[in-house]
Protein backbone atom coordinates (compact mmCIF):
# COMPACT_ATOMS: atom_id res chain seq x y z
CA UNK A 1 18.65 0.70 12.23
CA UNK A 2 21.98 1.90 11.81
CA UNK A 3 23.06 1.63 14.78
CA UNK A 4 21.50 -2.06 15.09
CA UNK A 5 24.20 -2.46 12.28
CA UNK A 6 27.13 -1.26 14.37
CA UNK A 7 26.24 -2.51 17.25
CA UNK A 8 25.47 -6.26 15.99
CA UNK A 9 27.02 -8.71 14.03
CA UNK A 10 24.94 -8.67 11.08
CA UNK A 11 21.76 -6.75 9.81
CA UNK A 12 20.06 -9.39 7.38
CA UNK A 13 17.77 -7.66 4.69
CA UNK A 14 14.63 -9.47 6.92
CA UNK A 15 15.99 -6.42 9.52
CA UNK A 16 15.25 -3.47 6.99
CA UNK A 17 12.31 -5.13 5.54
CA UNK A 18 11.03 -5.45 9.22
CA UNK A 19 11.85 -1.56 9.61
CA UNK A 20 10.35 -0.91 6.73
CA UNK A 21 7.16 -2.68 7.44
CA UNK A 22 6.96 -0.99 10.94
CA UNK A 23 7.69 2.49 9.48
CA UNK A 24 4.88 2.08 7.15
CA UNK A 25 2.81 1.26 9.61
CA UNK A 26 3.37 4.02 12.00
CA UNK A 27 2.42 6.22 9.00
CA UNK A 28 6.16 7.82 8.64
CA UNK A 29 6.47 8.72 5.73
CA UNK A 30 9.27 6.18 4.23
CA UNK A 31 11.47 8.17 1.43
CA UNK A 32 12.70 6.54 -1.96
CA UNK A 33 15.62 5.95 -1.75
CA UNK A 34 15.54 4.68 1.87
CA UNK A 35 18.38 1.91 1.38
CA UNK A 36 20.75 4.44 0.16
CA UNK A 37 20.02 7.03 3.26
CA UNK A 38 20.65 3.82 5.55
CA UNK A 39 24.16 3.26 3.36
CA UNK A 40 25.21 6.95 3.52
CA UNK A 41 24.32 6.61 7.57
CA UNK A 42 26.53 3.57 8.26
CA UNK A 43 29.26 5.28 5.74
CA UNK A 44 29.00 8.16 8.08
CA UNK A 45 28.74 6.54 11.60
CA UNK A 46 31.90 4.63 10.55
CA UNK A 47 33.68 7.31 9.20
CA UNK A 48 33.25 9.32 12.31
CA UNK A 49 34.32 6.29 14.60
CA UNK A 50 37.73 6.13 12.71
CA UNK A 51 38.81 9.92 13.75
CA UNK A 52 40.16 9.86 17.04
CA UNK A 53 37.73 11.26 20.15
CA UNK A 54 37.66 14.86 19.49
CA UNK A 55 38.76 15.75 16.80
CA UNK A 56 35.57 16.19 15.09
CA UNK A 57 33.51 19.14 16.62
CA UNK A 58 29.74 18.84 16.20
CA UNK A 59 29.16 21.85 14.59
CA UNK A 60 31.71 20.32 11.65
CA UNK A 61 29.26 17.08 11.72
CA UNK A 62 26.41 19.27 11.32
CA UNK A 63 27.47 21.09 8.31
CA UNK A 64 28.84 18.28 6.44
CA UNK A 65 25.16 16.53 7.03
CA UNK A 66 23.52 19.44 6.19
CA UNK A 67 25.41 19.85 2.86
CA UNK A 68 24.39 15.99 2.04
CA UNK A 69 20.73 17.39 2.17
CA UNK A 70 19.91 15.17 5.50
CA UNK A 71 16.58 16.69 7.59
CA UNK A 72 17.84 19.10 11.05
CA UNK A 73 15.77 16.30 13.11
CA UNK A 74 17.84 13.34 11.16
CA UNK A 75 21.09 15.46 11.77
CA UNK A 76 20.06 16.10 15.45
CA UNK A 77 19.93 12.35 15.72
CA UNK A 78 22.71 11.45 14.07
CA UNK A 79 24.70 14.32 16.08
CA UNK A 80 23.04 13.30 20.05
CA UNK A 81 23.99 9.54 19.29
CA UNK A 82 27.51 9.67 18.18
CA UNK A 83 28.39 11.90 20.49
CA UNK A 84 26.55 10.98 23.76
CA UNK A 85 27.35 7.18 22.84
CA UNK A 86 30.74 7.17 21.04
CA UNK A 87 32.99 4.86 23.26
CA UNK A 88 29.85 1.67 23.29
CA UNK A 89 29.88 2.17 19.37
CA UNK A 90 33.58 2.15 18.72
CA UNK A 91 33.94 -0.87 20.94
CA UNK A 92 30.74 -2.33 19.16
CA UNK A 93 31.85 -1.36 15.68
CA UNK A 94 36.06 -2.53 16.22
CA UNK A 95 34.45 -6.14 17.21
CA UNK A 96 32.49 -6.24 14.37
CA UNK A 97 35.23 -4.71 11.81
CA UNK A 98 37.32 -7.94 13.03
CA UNK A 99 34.84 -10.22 12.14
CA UNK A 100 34.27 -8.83 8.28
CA UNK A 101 37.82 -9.74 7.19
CA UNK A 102 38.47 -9.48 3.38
CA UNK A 103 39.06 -12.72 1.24
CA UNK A 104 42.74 -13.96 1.39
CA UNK A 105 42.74 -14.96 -2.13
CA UNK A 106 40.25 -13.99 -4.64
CA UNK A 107 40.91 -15.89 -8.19
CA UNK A 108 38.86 -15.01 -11.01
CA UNK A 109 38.66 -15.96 -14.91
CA UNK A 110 36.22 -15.42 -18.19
CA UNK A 111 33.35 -18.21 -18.68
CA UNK A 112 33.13 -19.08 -22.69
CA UNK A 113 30.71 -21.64 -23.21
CA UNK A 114 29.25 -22.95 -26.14
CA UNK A 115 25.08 -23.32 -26.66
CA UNK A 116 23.97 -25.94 -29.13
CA UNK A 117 20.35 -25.17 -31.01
CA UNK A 118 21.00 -26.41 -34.05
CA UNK A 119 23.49 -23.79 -35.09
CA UNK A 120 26.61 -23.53 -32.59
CA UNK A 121 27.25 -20.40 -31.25
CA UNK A 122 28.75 -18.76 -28.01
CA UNK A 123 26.92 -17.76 -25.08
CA UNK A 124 26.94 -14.87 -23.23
CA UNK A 125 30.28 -14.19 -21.46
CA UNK A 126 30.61 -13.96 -17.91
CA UNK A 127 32.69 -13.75 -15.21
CA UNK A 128 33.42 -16.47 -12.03
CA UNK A 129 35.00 -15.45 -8.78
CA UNK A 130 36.66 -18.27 -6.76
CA UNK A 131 36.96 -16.33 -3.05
CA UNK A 132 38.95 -18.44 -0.18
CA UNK A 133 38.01 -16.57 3.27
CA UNK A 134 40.32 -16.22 5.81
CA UNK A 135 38.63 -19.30 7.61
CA UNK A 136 39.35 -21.57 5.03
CA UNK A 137 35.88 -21.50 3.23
CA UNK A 138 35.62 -21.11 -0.58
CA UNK A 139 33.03 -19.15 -2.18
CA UNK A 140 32.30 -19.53 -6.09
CA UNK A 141 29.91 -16.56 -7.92
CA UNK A 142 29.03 -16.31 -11.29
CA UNK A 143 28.73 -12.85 -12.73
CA UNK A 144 27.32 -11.88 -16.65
CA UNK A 145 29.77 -9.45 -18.05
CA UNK A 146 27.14 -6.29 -17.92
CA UNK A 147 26.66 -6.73 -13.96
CA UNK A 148 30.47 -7.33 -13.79
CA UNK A 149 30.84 -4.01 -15.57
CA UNK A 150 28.08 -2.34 -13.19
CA UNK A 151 29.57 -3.58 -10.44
CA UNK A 152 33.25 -2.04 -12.00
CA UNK A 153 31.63 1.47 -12.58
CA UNK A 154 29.77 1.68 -9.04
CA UNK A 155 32.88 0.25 -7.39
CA UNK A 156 34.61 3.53 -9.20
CA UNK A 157 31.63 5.90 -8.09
CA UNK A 158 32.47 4.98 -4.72
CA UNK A 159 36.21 5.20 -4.50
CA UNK A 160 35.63 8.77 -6.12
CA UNK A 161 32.99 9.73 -3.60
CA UNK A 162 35.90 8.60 -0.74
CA UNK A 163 38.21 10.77 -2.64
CA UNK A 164 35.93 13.74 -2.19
CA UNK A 165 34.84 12.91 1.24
CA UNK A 166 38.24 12.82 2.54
CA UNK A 167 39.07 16.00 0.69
CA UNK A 168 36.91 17.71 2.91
CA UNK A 169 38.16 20.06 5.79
CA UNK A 170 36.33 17.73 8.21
CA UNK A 171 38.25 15.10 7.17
CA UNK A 172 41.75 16.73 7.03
CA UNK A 173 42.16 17.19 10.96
């Protein structure tokens, strides 16, 4: 599925659900937290397709997959297709890189409005985004404060995870 990711354009949730439904089926066994192994896969396909060719030997990959607690058959998987099929994916994944372009202008401000039920008071704060996308298209979401903030505090998991990704000796060559 992963690679379905790479390789397409776009991998709509109906795609996992479909895997999902098909795993269960074949009586795999699926795990808990399957969503976040698929994440942690793309993160790592992607991250390997940014080094140049070469540069990361597979007993390196191995290592660094076996100290994120991934199965030997999931790491001899991961391991056989990104290196027997590296040049396809890079191609696959640089066409599809173009086509997620960030916003060019995100705009954003607090939502204070006032509820009337007999006694005024004020609502529940929240947050709007106003995105314009490179194409010209706007984009408006509506975010309550505590998802704003959980959104904030994942958004700063992650950037700490890079941190200590890249800090790795893998990473340095």
């Amino acid at each position: 599925m992963s690679l379905h990711y790479i390789e397409s354009r776009n991998c709509p949730s109906e795609v996992l659900d479909l895997a999902l439904n098909k795993l269960s089926h074949s009586g795999c066994e699926i795990p808990e937290n399957f969503y976040e192994l698929f994440s942690a896969c793309i993160q790592i396909m992607q991250l390997f397709l940014r080094t140049p060719k070469g540069s990361v030997k597979n007993e390196e990959l191995r290592e660094s997959l076996r100290d994120l607690r991934f199965s030997e058959e999931c790491i001899d998987d991961i391991c056989k297709v990104l290196h027997n099929h590296r040049d396809s994916l890079t191609q696959n994944y640089c066409e599809v890189k173009s086509l997620r372009t960030p916003p060019k202008r995100i705009n954003w401000c607090i939502n204070l409005s006032l509820i009337e039920s007999g006694i005024t008071r004020i609502a529940q704060p929240s947050i709007v985004l106003h995105l314009q996308m490179r194409n010209g298209e706007y984009r408006t979401f509506e975010v309550p404060m505590v998802m704003f903030h959980k959104l904030r505090y994942s958004v700063a998991c992650l950037l700490k995870e890079f941190q200590t990704l890249e800090s790795r000796q893998i990473m340095k060559k």
